[in-house]
C-alpha atoms as a PDB file:
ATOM      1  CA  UNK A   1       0.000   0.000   0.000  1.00  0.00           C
ATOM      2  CA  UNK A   2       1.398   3.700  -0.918  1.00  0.00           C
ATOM      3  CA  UNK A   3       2.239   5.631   2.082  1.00  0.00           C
ATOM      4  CA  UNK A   4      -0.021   8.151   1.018  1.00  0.00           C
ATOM      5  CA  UNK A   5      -3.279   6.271   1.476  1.00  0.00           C
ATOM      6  CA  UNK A   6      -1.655   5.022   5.077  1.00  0.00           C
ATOM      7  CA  UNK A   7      -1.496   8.698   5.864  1.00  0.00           C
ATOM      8  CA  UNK A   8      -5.036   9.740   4.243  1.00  0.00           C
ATOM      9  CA  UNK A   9      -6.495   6.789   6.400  1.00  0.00           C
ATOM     10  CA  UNK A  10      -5.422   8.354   9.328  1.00  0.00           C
ATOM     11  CA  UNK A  11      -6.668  11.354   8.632  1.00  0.00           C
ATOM     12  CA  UNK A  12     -10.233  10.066   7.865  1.00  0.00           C
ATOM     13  CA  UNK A  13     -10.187   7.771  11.529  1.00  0.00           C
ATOM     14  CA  UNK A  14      -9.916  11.338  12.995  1.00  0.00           C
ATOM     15  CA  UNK A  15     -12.893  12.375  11.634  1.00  0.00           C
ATOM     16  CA  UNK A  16     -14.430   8.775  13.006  1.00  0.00           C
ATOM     17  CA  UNK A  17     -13.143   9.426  16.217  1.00  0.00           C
ATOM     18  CA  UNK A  18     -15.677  13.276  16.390  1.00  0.00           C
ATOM     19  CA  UNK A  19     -18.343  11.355  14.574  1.00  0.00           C
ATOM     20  CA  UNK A  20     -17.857   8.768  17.756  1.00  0.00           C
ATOM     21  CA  UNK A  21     -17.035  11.638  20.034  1.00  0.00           C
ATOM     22  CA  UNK A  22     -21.229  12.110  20.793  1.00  0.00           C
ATOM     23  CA  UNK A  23     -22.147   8.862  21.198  1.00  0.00           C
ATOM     24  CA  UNK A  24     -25.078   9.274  23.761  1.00  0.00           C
ATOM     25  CA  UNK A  25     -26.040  12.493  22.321  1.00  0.00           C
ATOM     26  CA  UNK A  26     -29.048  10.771  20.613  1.00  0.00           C
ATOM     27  CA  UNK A  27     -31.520   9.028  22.543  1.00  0.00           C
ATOM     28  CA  UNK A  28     -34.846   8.781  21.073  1.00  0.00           C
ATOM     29  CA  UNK A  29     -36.119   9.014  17.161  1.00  0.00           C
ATOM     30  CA  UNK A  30     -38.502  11.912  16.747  1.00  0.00           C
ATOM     31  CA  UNK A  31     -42.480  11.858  15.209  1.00  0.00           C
ATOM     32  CA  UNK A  32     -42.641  12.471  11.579  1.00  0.00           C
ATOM     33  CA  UNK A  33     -43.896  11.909   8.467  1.00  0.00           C
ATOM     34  CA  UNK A  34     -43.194   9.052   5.884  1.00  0.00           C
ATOM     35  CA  UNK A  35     -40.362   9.025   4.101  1.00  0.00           C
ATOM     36  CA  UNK A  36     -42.404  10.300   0.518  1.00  0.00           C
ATOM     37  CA  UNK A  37     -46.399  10.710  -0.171  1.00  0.00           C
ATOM     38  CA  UNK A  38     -45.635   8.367  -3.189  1.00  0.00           C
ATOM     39  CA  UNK A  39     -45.969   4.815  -2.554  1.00  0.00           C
ATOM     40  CA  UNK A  40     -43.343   2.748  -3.446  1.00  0.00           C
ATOM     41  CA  UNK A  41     -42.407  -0.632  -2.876  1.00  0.00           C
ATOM     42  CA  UNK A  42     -40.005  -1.524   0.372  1.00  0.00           C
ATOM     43  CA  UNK A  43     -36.342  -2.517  -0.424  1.00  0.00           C
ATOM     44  CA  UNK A  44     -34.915  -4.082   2.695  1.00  0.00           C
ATOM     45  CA  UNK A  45     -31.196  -2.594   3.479  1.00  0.00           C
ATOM     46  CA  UNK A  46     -31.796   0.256   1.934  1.00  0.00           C
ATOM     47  CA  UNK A  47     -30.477   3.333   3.673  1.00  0.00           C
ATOM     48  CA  UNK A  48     -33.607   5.508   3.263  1.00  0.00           C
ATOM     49  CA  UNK A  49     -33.607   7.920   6.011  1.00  0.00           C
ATOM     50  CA  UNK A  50     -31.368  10.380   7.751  1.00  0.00           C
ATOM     51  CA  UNK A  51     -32.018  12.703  11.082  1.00  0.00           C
ATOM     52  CA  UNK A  52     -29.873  15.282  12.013  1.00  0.00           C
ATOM     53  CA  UNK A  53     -30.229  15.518  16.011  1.00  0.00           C
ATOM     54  CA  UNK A  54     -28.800  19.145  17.185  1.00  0.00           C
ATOM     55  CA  UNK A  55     -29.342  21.064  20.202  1.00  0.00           C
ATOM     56  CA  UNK A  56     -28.903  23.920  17.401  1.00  0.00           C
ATOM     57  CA  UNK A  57     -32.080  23.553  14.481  1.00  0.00           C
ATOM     58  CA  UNK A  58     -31.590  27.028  13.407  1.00  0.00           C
ATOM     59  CA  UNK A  59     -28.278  27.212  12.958  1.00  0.00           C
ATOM     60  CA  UNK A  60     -28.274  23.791  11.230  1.00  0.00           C
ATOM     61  CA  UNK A  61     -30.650  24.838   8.577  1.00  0.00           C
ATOM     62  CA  UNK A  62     -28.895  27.790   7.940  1.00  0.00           C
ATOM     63  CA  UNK A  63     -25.453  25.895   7.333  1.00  0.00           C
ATOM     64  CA  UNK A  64     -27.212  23.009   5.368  1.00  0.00           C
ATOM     65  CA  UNK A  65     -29.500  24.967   3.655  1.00  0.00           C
ATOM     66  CA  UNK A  66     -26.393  27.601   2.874  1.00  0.00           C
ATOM     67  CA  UNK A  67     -24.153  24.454   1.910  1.00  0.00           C
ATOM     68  CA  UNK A  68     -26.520  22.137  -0.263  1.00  0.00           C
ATOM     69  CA  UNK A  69     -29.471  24.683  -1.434  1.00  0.00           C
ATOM     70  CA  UNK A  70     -31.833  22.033   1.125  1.00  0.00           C
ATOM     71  CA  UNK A  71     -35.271  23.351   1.903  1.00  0.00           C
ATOM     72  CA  UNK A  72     -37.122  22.908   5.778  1.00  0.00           C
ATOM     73  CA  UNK A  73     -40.207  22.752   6.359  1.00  0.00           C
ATOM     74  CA  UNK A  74     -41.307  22.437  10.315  1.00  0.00           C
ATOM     75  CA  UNK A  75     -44.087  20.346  11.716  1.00  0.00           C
ATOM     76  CA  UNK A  76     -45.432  19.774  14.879  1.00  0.00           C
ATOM     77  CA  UNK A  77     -45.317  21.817  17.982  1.00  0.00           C
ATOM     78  CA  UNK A  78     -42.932  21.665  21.344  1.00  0.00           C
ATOM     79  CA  UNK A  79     -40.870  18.678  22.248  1.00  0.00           C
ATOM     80  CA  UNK A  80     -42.754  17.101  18.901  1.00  0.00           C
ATOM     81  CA  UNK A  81     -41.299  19.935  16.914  1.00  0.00           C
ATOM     82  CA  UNK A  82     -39.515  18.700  13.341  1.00  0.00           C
ATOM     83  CA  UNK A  83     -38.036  20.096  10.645  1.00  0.00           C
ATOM     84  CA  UNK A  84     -38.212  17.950   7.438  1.00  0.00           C
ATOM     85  CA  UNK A  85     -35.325  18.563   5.089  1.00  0.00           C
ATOM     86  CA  UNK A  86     -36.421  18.704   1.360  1.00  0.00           C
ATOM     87  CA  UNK A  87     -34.032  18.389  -1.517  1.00  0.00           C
ATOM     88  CA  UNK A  88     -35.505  19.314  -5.076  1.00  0.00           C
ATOM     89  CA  UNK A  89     -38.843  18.673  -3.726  1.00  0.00           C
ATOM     90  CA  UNK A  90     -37.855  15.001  -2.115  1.00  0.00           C
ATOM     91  CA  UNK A  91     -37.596  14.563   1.649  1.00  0.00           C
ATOM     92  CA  UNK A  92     -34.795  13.370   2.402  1.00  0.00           C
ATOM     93  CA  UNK A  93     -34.211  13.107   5.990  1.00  0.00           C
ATOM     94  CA  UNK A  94     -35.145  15.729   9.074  1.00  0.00           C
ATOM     95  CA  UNK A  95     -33.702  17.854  11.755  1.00  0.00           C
ATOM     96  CA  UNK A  96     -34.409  17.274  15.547  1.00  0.00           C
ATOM     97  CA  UNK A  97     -34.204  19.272  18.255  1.00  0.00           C
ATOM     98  CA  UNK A  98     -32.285  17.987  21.480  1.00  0.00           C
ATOM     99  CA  UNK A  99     -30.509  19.453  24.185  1.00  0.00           C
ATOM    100  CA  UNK A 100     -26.540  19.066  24.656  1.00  0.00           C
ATOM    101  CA  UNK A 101     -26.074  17.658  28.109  1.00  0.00           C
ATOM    102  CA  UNK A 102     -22.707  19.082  29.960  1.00  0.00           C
ATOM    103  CA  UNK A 103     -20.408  16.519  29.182  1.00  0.00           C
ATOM    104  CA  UNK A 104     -21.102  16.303  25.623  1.00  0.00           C
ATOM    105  CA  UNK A 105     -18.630  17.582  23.289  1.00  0.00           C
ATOM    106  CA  UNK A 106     -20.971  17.874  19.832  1.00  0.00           C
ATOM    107  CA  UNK A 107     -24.160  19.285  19.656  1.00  0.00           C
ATOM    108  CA  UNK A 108     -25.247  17.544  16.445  1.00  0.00           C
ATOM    109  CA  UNK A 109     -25.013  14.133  15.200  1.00  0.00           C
ATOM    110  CA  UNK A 110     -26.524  12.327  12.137  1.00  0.00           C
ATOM    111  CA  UNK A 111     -28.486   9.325  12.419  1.00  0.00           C
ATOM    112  CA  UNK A 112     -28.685   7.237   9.379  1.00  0.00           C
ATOM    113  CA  UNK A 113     -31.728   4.591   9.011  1.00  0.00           C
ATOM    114  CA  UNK A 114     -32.302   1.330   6.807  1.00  0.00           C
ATOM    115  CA  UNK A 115     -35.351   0.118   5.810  1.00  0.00           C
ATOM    116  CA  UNK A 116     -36.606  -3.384   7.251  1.00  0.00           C
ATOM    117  CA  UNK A 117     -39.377  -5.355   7.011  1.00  0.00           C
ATOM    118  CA  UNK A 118     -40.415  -5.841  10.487  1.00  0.00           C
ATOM    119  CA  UNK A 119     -38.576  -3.388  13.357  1.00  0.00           C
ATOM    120  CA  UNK A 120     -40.224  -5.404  16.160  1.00  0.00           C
ATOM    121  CA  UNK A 121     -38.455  -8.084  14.420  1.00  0.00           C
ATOM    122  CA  UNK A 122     -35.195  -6.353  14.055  1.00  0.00           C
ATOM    123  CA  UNK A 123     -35.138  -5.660  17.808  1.00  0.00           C
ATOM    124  CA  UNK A 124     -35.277  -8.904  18.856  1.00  0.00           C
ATOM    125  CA  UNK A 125     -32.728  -9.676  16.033  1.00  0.00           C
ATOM    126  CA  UNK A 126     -30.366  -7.092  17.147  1.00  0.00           C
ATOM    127  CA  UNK A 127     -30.676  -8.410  20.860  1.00  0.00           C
ATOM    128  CA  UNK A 128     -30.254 -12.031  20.262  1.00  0.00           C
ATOM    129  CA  UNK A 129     -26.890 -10.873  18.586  1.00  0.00           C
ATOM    130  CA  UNK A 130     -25.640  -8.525  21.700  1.00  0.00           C
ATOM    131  CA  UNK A 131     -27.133  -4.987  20.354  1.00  0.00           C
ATOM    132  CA  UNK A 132     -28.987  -3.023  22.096  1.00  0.00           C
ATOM    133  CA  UNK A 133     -32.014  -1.271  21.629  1.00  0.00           C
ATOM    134  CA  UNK A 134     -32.207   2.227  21.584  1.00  0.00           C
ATOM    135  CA  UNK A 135     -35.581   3.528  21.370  1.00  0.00           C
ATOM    136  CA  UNK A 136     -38.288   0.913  21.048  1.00  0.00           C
ATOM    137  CA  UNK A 137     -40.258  -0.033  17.361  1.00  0.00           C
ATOM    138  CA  UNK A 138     -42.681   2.352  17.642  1.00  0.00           C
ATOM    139  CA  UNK A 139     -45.415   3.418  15.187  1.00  0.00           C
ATOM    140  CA  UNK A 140     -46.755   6.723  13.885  1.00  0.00           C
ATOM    141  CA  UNK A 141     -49.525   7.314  11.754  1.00  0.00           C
ATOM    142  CA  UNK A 142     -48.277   9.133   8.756  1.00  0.00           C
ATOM    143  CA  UNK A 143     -44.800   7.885   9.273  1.00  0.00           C
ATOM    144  CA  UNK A 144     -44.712   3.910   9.561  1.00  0.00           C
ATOM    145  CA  UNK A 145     -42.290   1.875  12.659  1.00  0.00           C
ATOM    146  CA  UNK A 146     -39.146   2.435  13.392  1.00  0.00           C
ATOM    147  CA  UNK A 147     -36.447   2.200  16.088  1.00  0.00           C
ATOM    148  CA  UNK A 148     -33.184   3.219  17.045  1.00  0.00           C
ATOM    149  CA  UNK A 149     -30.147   0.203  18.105  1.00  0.00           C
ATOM    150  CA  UNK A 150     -26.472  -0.059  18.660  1.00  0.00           C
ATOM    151  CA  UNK A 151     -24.886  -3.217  17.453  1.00  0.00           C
ATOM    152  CA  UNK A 152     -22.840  -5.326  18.671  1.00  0.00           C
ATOM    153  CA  UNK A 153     -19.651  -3.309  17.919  1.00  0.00           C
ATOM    154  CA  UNK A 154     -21.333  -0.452  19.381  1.00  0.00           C
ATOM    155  CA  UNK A 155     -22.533   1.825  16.539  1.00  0.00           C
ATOM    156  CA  UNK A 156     -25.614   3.805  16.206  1.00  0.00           C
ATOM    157  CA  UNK A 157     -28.433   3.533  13.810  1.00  0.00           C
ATOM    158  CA  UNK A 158     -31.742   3.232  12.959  1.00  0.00           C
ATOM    159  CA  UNK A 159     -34.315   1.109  11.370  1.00  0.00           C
ATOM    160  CA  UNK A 160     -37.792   2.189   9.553  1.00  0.00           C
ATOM    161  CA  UNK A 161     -40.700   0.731   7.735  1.00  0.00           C
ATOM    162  CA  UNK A 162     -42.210   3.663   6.128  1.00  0.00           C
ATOM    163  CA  UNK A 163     -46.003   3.988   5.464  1.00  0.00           C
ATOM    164  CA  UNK A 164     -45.508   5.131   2.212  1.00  0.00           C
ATOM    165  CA  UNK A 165     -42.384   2.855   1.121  1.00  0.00           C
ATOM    166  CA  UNK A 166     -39.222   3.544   0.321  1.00  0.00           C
ATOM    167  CA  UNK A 167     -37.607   5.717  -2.312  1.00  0.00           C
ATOM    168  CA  UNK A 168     -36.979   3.432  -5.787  1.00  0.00           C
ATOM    169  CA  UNK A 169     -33.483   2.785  -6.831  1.00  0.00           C
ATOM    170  CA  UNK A 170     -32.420   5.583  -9.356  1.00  0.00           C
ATOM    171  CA  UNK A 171     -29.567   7.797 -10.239  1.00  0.00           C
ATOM    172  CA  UNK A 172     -28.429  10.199  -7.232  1.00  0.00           C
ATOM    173  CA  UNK A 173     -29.131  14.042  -7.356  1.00  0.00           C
ATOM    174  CA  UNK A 174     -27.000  16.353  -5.790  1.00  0.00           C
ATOM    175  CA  UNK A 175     -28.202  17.027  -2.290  1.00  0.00           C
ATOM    176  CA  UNK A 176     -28.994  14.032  -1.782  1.00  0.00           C
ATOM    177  CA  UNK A 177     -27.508  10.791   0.666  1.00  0.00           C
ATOM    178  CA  UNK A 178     -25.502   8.299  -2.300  1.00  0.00           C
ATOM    179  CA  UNK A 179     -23.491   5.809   0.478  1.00  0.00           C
ATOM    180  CA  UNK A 180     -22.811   5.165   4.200  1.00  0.00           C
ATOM    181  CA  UNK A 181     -20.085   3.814   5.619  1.00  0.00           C
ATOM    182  CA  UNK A 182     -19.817   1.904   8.723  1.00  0.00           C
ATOM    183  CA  UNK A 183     -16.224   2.450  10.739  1.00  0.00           C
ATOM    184  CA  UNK A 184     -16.003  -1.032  13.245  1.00  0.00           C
ATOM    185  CA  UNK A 185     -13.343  -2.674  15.117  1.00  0.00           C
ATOM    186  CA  UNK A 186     -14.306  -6.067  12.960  1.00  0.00           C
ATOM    187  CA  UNK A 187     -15.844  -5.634   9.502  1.00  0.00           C
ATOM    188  CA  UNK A 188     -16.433  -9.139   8.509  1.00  0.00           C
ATOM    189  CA  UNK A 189     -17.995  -9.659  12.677  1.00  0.00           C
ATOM    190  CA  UNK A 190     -19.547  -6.672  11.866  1.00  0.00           C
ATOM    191  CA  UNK A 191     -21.153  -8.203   8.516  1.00  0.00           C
ATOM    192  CA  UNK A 192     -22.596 -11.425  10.316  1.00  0.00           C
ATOM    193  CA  UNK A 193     -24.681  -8.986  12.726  1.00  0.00           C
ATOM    194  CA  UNK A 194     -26.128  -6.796  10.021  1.00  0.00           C
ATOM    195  CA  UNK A 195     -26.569  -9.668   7.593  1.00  0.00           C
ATOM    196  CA  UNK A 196     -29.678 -11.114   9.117  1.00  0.00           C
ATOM    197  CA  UNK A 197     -31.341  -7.667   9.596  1.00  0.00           C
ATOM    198  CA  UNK A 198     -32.336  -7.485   5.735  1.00  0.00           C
ATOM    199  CA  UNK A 199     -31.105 -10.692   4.113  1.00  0.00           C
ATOM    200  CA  UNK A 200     -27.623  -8.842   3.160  1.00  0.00           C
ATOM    201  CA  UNK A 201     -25.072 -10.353   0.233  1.00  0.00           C
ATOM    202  CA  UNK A 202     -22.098  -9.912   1.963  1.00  0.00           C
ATOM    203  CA  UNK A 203     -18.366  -9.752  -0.067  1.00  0.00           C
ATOM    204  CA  UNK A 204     -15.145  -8.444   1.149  1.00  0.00           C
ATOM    205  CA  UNK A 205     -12.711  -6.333  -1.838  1.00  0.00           C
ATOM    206  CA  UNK A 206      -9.890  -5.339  -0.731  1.00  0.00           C
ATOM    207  CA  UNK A 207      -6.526  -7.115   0.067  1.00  0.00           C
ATOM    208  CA  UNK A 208      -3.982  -5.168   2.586  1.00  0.00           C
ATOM    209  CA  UNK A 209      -5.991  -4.988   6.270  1.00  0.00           C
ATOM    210  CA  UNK A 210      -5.758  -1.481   5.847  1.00  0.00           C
ATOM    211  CA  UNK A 211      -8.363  -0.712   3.137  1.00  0.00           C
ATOM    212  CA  UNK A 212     -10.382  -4.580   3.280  1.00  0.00           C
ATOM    213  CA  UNK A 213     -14.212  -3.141   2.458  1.00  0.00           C
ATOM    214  CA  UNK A 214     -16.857  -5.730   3.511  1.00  0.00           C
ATOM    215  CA  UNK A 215     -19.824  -4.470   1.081  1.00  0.00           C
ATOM    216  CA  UNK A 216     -23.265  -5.101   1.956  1.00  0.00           C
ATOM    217  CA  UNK A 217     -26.263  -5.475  -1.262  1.00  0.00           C
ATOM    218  CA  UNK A 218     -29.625  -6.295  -1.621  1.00  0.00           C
ATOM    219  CA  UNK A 219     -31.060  -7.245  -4.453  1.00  0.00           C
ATOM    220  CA  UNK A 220     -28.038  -6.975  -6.236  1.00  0.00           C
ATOM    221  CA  UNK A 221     -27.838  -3.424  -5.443  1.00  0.00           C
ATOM    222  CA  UNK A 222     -24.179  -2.191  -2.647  1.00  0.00           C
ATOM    223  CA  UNK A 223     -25.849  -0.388   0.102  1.00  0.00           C
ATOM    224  CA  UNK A 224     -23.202   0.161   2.477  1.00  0.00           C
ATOM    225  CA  UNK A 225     -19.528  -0.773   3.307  1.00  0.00           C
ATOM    226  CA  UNK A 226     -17.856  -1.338   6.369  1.00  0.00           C
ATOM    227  CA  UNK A 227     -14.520  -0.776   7.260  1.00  0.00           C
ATOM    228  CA  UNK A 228     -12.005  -1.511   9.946  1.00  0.00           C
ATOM    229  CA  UNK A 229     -10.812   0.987  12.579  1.00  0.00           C
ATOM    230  CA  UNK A 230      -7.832   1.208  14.084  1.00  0.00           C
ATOM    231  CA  UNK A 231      -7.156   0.554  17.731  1.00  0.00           C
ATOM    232  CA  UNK A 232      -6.158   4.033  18.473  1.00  0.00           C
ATOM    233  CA  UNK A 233      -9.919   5.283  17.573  1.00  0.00           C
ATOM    234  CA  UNK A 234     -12.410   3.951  20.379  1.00  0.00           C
ATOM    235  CA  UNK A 235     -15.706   3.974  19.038  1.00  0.00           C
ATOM    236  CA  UNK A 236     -17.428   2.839  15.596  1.00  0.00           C
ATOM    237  CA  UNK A 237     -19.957   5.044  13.593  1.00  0.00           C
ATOM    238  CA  UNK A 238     -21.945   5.075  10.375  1.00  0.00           C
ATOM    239  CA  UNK A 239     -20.900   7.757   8.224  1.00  0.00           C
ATOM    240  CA  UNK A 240     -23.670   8.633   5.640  1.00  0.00           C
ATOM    241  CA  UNK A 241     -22.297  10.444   2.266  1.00  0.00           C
ATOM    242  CA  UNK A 242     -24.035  13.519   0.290  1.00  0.00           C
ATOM    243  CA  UNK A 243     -23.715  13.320  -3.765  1.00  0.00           C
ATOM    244  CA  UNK A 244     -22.283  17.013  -4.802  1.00  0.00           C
ATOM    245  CA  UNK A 245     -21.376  18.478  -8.349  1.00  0.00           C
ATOM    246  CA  UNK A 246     -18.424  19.688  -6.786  1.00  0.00           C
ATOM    247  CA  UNK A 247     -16.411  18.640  -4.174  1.00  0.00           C
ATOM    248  CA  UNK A 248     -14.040  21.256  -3.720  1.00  0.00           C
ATOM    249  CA  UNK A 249     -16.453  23.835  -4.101  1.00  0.00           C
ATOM    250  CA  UNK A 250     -18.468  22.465  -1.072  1.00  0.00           C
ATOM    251  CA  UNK A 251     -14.886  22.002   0.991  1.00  0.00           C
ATOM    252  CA  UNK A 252     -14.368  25.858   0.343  1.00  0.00           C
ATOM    253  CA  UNK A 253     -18.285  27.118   1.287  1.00  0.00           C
ATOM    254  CA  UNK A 254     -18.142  24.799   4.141  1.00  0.00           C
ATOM    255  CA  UNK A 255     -14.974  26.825   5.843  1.00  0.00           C
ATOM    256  CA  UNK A 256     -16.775  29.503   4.734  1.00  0.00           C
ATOM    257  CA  UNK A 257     -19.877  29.085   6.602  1.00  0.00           C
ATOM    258  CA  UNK A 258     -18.015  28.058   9.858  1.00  0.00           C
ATOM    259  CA  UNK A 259     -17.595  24.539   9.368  1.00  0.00           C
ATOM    260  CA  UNK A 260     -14.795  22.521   9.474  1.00  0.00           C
ATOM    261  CA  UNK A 261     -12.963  20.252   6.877  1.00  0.00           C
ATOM    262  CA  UNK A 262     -11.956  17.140   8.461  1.00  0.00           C
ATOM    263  CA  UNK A 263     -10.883  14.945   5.237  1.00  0.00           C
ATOM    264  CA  UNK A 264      -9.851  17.385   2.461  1.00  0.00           C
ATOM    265  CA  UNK A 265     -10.100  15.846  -1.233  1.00  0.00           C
ATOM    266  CA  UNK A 266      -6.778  14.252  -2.361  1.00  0.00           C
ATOM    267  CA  UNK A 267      -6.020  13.015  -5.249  1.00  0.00           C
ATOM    268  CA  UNK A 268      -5.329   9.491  -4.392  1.00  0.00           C
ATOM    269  CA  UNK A 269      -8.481   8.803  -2.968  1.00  0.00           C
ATOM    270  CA  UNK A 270     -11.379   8.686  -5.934  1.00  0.00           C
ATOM    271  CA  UNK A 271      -9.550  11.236  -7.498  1.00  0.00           C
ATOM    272  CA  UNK A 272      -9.919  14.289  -5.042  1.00  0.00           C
ATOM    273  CA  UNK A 273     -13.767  13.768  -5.589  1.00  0.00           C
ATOM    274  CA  UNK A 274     -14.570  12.949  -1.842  1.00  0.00           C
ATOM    275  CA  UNK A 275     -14.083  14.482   1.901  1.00  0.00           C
ATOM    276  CA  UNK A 276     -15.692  14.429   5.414  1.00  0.00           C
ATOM    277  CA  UNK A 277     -16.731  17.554   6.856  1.00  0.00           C
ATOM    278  CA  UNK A 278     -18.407  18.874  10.409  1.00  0.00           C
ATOM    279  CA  UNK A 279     -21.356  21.536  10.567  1.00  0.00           C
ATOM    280  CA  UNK A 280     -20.810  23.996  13.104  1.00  0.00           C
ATOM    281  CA  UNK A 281     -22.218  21.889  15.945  1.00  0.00           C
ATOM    282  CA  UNK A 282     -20.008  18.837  14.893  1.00  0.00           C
ATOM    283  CA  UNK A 283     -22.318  16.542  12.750  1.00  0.00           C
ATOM    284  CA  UNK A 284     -19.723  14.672  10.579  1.00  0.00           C
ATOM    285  CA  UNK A 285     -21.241  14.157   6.830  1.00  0.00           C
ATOM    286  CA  UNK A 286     -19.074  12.957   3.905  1.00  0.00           C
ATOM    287  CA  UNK A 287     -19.433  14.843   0.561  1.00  0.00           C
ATOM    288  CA  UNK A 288     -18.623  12.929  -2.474  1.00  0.00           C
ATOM    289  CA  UNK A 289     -18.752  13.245  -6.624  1.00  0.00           C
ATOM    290  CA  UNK A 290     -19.142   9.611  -7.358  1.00  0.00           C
ATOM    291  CA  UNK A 291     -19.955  10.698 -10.999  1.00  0.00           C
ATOM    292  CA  UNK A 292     -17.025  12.821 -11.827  1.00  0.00           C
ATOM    293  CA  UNK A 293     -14.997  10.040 -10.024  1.00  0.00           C
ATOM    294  CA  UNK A 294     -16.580   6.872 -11.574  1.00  0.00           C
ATOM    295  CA  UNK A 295     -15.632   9.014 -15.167  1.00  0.00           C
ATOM    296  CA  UNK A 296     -11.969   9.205 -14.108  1.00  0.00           C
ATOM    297  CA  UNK A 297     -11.408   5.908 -12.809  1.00  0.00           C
ATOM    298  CA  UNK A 298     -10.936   5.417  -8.243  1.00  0.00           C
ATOM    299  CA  UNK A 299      -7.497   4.912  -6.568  1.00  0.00           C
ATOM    300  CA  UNK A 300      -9.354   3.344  -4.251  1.00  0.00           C
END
């Protein structure tokens, strides 16, 4: 392996180790709506959702909104207050309101969730295999069931059977979530837990331990990829990834609008077409061109 991606590894298990930094922040998955009014059929494994919890909603939208031209639209009233975040007329995901408690050093975190058959189901799956559960399956009219777990490794996420199904597989707009990435002390441990959760193909590419990807599909389709940490960085995390037209562009207005550029683009990884960035309040969000690098060829 070239020293280079040794080095740019590194760098991007320091941005693991904020995303890991709040890992009790989150504690409970808000009231919303569906995922889409359109009904659609479910696809099992498929990352669907994504929450944004911050202690900071205003500030959030006007960063995200600022960064990726997203649009909010608030519901609800209180405690139940959410923000739904809208990209090119698509929800996408939503922002939640929760207070930082005083030994928490992030005020934001993002919460990715995959679609499942049967959450009741997935939280006795997820206990039998030494995860815990979160926040109970709970249903919503309007919205469907879903919960919130840690694995077995530790990491946070969700699960959601929408009301209105789940968003077809099609070609990725800008603004929206292409990929997540799971960071975990075992990858191919890590596999066997999330396998039985939606019927995963599991295969491993890769050769040096280093940059081994275990890549989870369904129906054919890669959904995620998990990746090993290093012992130096405690805690794994899902890392969910934002398709942009420009990478560097959204490096530069993120400094700009007081965030902070954890994994700048390089060239030897995909070409300079990816990096991992913080909002203001520390929610850790990769941005990535997987178009302009897919054109050029990877050096992944």
């Amino acid at each position: 392996m070239k020293a280079t991606k040794v080095a740019l590894l590194a760098l991007l298990y320091t941005a693991l180790a904020l995303l890991a930094a709040g890992a009790t922040f989150a504690a409970e998955v808000p009231r919303v709506p569906a995922v889409n009014p359109k009904l659609e059929a479910h696809i099992p494994g498929k990352f669907i959702w994504f929450d944004c919890v911050t202690d900071d909603p205003y500030g959030s939208k006007a960063f995200y909104g600022a960064l990726f031209g997203w649009d909010f639209h608030s519901i609800g009233d209180g405690a139940a207050r959410y923000t739904l975040i809208e990209n090119r007329g698509r929800n996408i995901g939503g922002l939640h309101f929760r207070p930082r408690g005083e030994a928490q050093a992030r005020g934001s975190r993002w919460i990715s969730l995959m679609s499942v058959a049967d959450p009741a189901q997935a939280a006795r799956y997820v206990e039998a295999r030494g995860g815990k559960v979160v926040v109970a399956p709970t249903s919503f009219a309007g919205r469907g069931m879903h919960a919130l777990f840690r694995d077995d490794g530790g990491a946070l996420f969700g699960v959601l059977k929408s009301d209105s199904g789940d968003p077809p597989d099609r070609p990725v707009t800008a603004g929206e979530f292409l990929w997540v990435d799971l960071f975990t002390r075992d990858p191919a441990k890590a596999a066997e837990f999330y396998r039985g959760l939606a019927a995963f193909e599991v295969s491993v590419r890769g050769t040096a331990p280093e940059m081994v990807r275990v890549v989870l599909a369904t129906g054919g389709v890669a959904r995620a990829s998990l990746i090993a940490l290093p012992k130096e960085v405690a805690d794994p995390g899902w890392l969910p990834f934002v398709q942009v037209d420009d990478v560097a562009a959204t490096v530069r207005k993120t400094a700009a609008l007081g965030g902070t550029i954890l994994l700048a683009p390089r060239p030897d990884l995909l070409n300079g077409h990816v990096a991992v960035i913080a909002d203001p309040h520390g929610g850790v969000l990769g941005v990535v061109n997987r178009i302009e690098a897919a054109k050029k060829g990877s050096a992944q």
